[in-house]
Protein backbone atom coordinates (compact mmCIF):
# COMPACT_ATOMS: atom_id res chain seq x y z
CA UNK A 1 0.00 0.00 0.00
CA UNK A 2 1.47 3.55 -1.02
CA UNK A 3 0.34 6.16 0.44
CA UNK A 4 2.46 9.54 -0.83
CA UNK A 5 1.80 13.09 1.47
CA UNK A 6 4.44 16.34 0.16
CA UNK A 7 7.41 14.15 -1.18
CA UNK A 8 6.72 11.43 1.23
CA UNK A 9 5.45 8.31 0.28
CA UNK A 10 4.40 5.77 3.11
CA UNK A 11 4.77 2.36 2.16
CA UNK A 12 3.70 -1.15 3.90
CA UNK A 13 5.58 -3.88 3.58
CA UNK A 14 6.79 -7.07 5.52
CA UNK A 15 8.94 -5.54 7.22
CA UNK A 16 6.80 -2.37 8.39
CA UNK A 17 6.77 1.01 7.34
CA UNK A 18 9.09 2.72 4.99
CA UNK A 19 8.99 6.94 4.30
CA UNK A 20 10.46 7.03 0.99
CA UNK A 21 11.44 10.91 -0.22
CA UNK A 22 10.36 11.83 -3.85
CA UNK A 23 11.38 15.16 -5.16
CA UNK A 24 10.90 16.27 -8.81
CA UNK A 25 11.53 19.58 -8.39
CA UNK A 26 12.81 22.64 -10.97
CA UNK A 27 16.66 24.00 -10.11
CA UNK A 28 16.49 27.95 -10.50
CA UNK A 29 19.80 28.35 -11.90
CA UNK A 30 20.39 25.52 -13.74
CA UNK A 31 16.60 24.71 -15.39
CA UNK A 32 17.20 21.06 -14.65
CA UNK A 33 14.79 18.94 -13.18
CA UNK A 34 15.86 17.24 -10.34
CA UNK A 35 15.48 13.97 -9.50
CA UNK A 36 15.68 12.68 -5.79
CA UNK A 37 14.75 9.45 -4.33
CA UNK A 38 15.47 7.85 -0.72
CA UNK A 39 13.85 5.81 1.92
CA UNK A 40 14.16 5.87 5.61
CA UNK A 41 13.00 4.09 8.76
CA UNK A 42 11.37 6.81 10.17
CA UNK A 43 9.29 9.77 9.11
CA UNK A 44 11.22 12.14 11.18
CA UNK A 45 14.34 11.13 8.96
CA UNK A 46 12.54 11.91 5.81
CA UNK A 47 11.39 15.05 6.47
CA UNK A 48 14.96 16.09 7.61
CA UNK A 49 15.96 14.60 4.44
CA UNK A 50 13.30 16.31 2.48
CA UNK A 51 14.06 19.97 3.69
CA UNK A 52 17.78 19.75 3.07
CA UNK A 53 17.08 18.60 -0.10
CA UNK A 54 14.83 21.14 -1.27
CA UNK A 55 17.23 23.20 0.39
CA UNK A 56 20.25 22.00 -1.88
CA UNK A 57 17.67 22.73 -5.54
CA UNK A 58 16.82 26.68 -4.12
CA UNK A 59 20.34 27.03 -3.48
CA UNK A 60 21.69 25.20 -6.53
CA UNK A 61 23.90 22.86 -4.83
CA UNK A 62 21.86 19.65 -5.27
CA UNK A 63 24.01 18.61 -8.55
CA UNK A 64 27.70 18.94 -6.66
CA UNK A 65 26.47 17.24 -3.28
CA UNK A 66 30.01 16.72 -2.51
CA UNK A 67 30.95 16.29 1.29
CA UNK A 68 27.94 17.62 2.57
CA UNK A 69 27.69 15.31 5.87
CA UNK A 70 30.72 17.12 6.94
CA UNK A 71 30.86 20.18 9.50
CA UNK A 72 31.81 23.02 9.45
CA UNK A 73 34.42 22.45 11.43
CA UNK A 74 36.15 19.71 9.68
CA UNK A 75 35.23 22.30 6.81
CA UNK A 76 37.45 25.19 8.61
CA UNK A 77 40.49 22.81 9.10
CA UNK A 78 40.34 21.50 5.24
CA UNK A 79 40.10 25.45 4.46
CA UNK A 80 43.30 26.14 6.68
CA UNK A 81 45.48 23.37 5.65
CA UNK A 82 44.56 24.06 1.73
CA UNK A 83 45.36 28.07 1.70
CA UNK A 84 46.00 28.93 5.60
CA UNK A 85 49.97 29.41 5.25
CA UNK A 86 49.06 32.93 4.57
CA UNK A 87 46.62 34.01 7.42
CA UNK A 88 47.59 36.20 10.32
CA UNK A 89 47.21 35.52 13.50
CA UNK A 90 43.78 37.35 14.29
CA UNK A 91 41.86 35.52 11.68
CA UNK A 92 43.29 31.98 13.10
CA UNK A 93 42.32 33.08 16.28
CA UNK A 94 38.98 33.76 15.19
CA UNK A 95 38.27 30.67 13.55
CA UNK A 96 39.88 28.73 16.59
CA UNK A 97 36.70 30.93 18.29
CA UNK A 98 33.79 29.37 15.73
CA UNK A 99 35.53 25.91 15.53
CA UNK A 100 34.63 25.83 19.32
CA UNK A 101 31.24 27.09 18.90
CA UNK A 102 27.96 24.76 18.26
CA UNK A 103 27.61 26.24 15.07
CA UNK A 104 31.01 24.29 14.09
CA UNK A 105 29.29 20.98 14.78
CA UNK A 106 26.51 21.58 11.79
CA UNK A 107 26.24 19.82 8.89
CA UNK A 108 27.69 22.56 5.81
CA UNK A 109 24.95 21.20 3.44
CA UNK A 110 22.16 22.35 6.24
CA UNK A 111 23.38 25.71 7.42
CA UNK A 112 20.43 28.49 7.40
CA UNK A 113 20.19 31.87 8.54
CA UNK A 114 18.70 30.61 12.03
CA UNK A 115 21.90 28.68 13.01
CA UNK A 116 24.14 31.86 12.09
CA UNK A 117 21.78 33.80 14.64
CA UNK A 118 21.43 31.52 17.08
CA UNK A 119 25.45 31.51 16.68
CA UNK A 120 25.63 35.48 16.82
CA UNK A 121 23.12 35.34 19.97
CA UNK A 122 25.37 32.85 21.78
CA UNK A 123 28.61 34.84 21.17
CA UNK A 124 27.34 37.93 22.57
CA UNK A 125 26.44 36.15 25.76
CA UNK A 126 29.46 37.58 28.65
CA UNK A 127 31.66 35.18 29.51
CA UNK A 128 33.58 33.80 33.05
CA UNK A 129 36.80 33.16 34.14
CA UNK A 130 37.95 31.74 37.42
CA UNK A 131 41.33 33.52 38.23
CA UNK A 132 44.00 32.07 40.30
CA UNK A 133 42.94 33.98 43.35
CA UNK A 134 39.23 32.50 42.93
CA UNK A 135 37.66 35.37 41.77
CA UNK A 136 35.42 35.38 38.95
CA UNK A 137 36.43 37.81 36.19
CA UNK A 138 33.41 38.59 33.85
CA UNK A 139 33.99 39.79 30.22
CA UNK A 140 31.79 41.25 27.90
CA UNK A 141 30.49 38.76 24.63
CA UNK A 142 31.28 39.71 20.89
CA UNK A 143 30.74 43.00 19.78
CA UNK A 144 28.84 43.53 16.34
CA UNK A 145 32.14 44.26 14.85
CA UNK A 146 33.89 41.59 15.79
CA UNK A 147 30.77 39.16 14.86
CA UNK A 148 31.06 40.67 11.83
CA UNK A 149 34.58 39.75 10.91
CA UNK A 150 33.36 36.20 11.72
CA UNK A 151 30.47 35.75 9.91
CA UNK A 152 32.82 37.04 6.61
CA UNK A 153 35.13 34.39 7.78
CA UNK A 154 32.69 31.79 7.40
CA UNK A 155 31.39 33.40 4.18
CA UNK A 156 34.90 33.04 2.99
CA UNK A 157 34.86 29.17 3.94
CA UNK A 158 31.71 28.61 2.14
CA UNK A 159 32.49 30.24 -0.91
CA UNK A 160 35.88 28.31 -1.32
CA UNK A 161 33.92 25.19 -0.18
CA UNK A 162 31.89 25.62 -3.41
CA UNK A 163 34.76 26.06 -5.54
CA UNK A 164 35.76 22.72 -4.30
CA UNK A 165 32.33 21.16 -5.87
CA UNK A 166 31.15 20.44 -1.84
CA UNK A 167 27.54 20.63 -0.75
CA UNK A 168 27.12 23.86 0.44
CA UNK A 169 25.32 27.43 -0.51
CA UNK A 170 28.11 29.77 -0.74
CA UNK A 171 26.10 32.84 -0.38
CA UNK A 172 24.68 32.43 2.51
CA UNK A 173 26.22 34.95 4.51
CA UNK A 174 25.65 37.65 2.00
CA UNK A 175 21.88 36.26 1.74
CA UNK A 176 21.38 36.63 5.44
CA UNK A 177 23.06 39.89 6.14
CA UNK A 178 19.85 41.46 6.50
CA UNK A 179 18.40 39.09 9.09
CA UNK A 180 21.77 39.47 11.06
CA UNK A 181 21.70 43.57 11.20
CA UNK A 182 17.57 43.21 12.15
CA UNK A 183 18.47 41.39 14.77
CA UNK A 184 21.67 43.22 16.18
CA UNK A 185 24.00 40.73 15.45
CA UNK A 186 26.03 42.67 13.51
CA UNK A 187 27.38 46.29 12.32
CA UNK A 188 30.11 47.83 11.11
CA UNK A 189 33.19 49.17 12.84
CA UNK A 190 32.60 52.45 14.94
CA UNK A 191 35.22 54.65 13.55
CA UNK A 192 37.22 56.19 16.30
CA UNK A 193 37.99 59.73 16.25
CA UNK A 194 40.10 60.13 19.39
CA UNK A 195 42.95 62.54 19.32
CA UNK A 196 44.94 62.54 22.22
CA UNK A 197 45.69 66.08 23.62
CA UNK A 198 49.77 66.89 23.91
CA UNK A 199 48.94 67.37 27.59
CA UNK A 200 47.53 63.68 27.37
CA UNK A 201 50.76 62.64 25.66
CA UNK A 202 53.18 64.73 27.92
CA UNK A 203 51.50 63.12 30.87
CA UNK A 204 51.89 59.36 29.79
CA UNK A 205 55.74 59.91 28.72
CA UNK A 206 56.07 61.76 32.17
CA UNK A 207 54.24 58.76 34.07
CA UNK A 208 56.11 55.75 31.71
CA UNK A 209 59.82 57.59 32.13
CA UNK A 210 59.51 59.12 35.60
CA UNK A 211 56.58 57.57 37.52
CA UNK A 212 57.24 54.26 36.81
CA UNK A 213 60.90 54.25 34.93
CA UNK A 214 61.82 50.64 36.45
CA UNK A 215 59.65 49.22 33.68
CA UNK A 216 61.71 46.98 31.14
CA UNK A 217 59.51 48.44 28.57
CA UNK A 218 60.31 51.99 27.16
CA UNK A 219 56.62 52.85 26.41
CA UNK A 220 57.12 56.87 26.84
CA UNK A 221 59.69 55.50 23.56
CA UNK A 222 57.49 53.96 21.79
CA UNK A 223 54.67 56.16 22.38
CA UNK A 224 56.97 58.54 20.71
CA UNK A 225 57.42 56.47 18.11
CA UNK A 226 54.13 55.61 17.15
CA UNK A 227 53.18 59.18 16.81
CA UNK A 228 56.16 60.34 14.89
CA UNK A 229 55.79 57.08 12.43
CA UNK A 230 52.06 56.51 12.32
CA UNK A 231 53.14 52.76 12.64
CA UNK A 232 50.76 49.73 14.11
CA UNK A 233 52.05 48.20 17.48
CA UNK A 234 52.65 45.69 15.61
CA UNK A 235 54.94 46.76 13.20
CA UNK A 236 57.06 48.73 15.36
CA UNK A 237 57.60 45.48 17.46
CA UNK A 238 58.66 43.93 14.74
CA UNK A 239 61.25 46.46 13.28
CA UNK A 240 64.45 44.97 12.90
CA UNK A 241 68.13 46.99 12.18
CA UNK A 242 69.07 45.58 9.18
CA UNK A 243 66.21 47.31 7.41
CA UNK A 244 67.29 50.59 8.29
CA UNK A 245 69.10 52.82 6.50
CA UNK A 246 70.36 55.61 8.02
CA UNK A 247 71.45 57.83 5.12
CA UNK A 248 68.18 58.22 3.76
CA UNK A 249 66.83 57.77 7.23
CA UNK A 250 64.31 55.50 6.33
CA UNK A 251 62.95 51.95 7.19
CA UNK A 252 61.55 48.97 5.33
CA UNK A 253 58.41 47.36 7.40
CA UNK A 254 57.65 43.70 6.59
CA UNK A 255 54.18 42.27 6.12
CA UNK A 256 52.32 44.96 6.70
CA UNK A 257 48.52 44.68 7.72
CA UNK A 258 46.54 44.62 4.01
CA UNK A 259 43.53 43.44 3.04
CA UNK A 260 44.35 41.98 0.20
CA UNK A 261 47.46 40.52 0.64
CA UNK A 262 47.71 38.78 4.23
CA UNK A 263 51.90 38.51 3.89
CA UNK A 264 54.52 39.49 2.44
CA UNK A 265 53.36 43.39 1.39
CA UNK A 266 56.51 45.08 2.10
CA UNK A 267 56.83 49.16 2.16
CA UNK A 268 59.85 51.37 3.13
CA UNK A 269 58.95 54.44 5.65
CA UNK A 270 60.43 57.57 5.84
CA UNK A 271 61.90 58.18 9.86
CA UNK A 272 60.09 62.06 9.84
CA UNK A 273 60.25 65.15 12.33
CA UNK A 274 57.18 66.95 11.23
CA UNK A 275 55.28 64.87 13.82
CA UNK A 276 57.12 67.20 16.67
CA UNK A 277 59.19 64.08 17.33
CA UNK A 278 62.05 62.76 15.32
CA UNK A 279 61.24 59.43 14.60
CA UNK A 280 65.21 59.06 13.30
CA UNK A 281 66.84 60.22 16.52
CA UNK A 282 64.88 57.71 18.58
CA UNK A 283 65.35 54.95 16.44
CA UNK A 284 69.02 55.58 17.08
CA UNK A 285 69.12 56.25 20.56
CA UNK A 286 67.81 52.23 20.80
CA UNK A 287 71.34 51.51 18.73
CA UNK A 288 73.51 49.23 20.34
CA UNK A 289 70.98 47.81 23.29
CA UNK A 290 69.41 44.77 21.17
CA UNK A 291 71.64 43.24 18.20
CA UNK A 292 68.64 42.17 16.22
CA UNK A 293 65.33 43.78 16.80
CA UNK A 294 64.97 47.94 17.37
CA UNK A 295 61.94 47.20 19.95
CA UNK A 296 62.30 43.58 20.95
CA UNK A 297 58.85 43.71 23.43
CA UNK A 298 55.55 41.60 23.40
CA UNK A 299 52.96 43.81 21.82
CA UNK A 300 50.50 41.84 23.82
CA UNK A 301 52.04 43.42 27.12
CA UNK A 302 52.16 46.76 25.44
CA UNK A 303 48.22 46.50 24.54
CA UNK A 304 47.87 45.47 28.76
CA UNK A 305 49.88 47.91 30.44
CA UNK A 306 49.16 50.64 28.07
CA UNK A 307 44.99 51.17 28.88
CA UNK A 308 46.34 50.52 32.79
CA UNK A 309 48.32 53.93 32.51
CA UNK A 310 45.34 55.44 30.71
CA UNK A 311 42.61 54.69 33.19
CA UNK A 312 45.48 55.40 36.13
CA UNK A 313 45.92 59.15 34.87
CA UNK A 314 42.71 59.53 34.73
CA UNK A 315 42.71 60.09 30.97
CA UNK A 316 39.61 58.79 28.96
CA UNK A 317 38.87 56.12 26.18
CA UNK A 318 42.44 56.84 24.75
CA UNK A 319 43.80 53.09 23.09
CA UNK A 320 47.21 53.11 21.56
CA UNK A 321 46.39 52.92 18.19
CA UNK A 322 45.10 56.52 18.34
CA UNK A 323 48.31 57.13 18.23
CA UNK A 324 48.90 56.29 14.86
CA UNK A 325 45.85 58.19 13.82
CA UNK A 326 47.60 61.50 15.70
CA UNK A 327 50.06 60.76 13.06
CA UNK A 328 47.87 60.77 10.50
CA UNK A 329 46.00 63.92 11.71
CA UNK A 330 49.36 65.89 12.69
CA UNK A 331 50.48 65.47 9.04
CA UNK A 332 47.13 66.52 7.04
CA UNK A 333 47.86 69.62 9.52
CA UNK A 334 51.46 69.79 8.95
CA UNK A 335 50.12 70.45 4.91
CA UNK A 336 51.15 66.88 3.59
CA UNK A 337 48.92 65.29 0.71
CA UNK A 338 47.17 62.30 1.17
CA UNK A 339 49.56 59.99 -0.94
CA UNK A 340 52.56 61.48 0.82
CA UNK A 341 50.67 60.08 4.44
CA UNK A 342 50.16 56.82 3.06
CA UNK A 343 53.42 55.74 2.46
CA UNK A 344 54.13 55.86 6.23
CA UNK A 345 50.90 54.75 7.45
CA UNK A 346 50.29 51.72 4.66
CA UNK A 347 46.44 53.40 4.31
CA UNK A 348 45.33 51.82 0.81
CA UNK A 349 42.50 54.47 -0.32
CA UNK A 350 41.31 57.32 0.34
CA UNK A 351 38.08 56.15 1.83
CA UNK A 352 40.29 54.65 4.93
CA UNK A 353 42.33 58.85 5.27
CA UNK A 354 38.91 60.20 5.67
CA UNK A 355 38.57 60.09 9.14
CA UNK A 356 41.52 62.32 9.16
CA UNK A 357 40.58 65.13 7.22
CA UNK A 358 37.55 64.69 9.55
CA UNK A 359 39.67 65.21 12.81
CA UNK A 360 41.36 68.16 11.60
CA UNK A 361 38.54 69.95 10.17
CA UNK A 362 38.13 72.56 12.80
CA UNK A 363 41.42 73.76 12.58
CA UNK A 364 40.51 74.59 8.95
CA UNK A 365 39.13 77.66 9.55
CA UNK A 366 41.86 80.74 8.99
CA UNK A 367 41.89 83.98 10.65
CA UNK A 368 39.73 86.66 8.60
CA UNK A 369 42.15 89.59 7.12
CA UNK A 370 41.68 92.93 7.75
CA UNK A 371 39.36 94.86 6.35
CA UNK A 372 37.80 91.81 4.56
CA UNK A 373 33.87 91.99 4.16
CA UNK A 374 30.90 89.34 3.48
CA UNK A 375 29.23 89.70 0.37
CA UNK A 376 25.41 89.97 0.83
C-alpha cells in the first residue's frame, strides 16, 4: 500500500513502514529537473531529508552534493590546511573561536540563517573566568564588529567550499546579512575619532619615564614612536636593524597589515620630524641595546599595560592605536597630501584617510584679514 503526502510516500511492507522521499523539483539556476529518491526508517528522517534537499535545488547545490555530511568544522580545518599558510594571526584566532562554537558541529549542506543567529546570539552572551585567586572575572560577549569579521570568515569558507564542488550554498552569509543587522547581530566598525591632547601625551611619557621608569619596557619611547611614524604596534615590534638605512633615514616594514594581501606586502617608511618628534633620533638612541630587533617587546604586554596607565591618569577612552591616527591627523595639519601620508601609514584608499581630514577639520578655519567683508 502507497500512500504519498508532500514528497513522502508511506509504504507497507513485511517488514513495516518505509517513508520514501520523492522530489521532482525545478533548479532555478540551472533549469534542470531534479530527481531525488530515498527511503528511511522513520518519518522524522525523511522530512529532515526532504528539507535539506529542497534546500540544496533553491540554493543550486543539489548537482555537486560533494561532502555535505561534513561540519563546518572539519570544513574550517580542510580550508586552513589548503590556503592557511598565509593568514595572520587574528583571523586563526577567530576561527579557533567558531571551531569551538555549536555552530562548528553543523552539517555545511544544512546551514540556514537561524543557526548563524542563534550563533551570533550565543557569542554575545558575557563570559567567566575563574582567576588564580578565585575570583570570577566577567567579560563582555562579541561585539557587532567583531561578529562581523566572523560571519565574513565563514562566508569566505563557504564560498571556497563551493569552488571545491562540496555541498554547500556559498552565499549564505551575504543572503542573510539582512536578518543578522535586524536582529543586532552585527554592524560595522565604529570609527574612532580620538585625538589625544599633547597634555595627554606629555603626561603618559612623564608617568612611563619618571613615575614608573623601572619598567623593562620603554613605552614613553614607543609612544613617541608611534606618533612620529604613524606605525601599528605591531609593526614597530617587529622592526628589525638591518632594514634601516640611516642615510636616507628610512625603514623597510615587513608584512604589513593589508587586506588583500595577508603577507609578504613590504613598504619602506620615511623616519620624519614633522610629527614634533624625530622618529630618526629615537630609532638611534635604541642603537647598540638589542643586536637584532629595534623594539624587541611583546605587543600583547604593550596593549595590557598601556589602557592601565590610561585609566590610572585619569585620561579617557584613549587606546594606543590613536596614536597612529595622531600621526595621520598631525600630518594633514602639517600640509602633507594624502599619498605622501600613506606611504608611512600603509592606508590603501582614500576612503580609509577620511577620518583624518575629519579630525582636523576645525582647525581649517583661517583667521579673517583685515578689512575683509561678506558679500550679501
Amino acid at each position: 500500500m502507497e500512500k504519498q503526502e508532500d514528497f513522502i510516500i508511506e509504504l507497507e511492507g513485511i517488514k513495516g513502514t518505509t517513508y520514501k522521499v520523492r522530489i521532482r523539483q525545478k533548479c532555478p539556476f540551472t533549469s534542470d529537473t531534479i530527481k531525488v529518491s530515498k527511503s528511511f526508517k522513520t518519518r522524522k528522517q525523511a522530512e529532515t531529508f526532504k528539507k535539506i534537499t529542497l534546500a540544496q535545488i533553491l540554493q543550486g547545490t543539489i548537482n555537486q552534493n560533494i561532502h555535505g555530511e561534513r561540519s563546518l568544522s572539519d570544513l574550517i580545518d580542510e580550508y586552513i590546511g589548503a590556503v592557511g599558510d598565509n593568514f595572520g594571526r587574528s583571523k586563526i584566532g577567530a576561527y579557533k573561536l567558531i571551531k569551538a562554537s555549536n555552530l562548528a558541529k553543523k552539517r555545511i549542506d544544512s546551514l540556514t540563517t537561524l543557526d548563524l543567529i542563534k550563533h551570533g546570539r550565543e557569542r554575545q552572551l558575557p563570559k567567566t573566568q575563574t582567576l588564580k585567586d578565585g575570583t570570577i572575572k566577567e567579560s563582555p560577549g562579541a561585539g557587532g564588529s567583531t561578529l562581523n569579521a566572523e560571519f565574513s570568515y565563514i562566508g569566505t569558507v563557504l564560498k571556497w567550499a563551493k569552488a571545491e564542488k562540496y555541498s554547500v550554498n556559498e552565499n549564505l552569509i551575504t543572503e542573510s546579512r539582512r536578518a543578522l543587522e535586524m536582529n543586532h547581530l552585527i554592524h560595522d566598525g565604529i570609527e574612532r575619532s580620538r585625538r589625544p591632547s599633547q597634555e595627554e601625551l606629555d603626561s603618559l611619557i612623564h608617568y612611563f619615564e619618571v613615575i614608573r621608569p623601572e619598567r623593562d619596557i620603554p613605552l614613553g619611547v614607543l609612544a613617541r614612536f608611534a606618533v612620529g611614524t604613524g606605525l601599528r604596534l605591531g609593526e614597530i615590534v617587529r622592526l628589525e636593524w638591518k632594514e634601516l638605512n640611516e642615510v636616507n633615514k628610512t625603514i623597510w616594514i615587513r608584512d604589513r597589515k593589508d587586506p588583500r594581501q595577508k603577507k609578504g606586502k613590504d613598504s619602506e617608511i620615511a623616519l620624519i620630524w614633522q610629527t614634533g618628534y624625530d622618529t630618526f633620533d629615537i630609532l638611534m638612541a635604541q642603537k647598540g641595546k638589542h643586536p637584532s630587533l629595534v623594539f624587541p617587546y611583546s605587543a600583547d604586554t604593550i596593549s595590557s599595560v598601556f589602557p592601565r596607565a590610561v585609566k590610572r591618569l585619569g585620561i579617557e577612552n584613549l587606546h594606543f592605536h590613536d596614536l597612529r591616527h595622531e600621526f595621520c591627523s598631525r600630518m594633514v595639519e602639517f600640509g602633507w597630501t594624502i599619498p605622501k601620508i600613506q606611504v608611512n601609514s600603509g592606508h590603501k584608499d582614500l576612503r580609509s584617510m577620511q577620518r583624518y581630514m575629519n579630525m582636523v577639520s576645525k582647525n581649517l578655519h583661517e583667521e579673517k584679514p583685515k578689512g575683509w567683508v561678506a558679500l550679501t
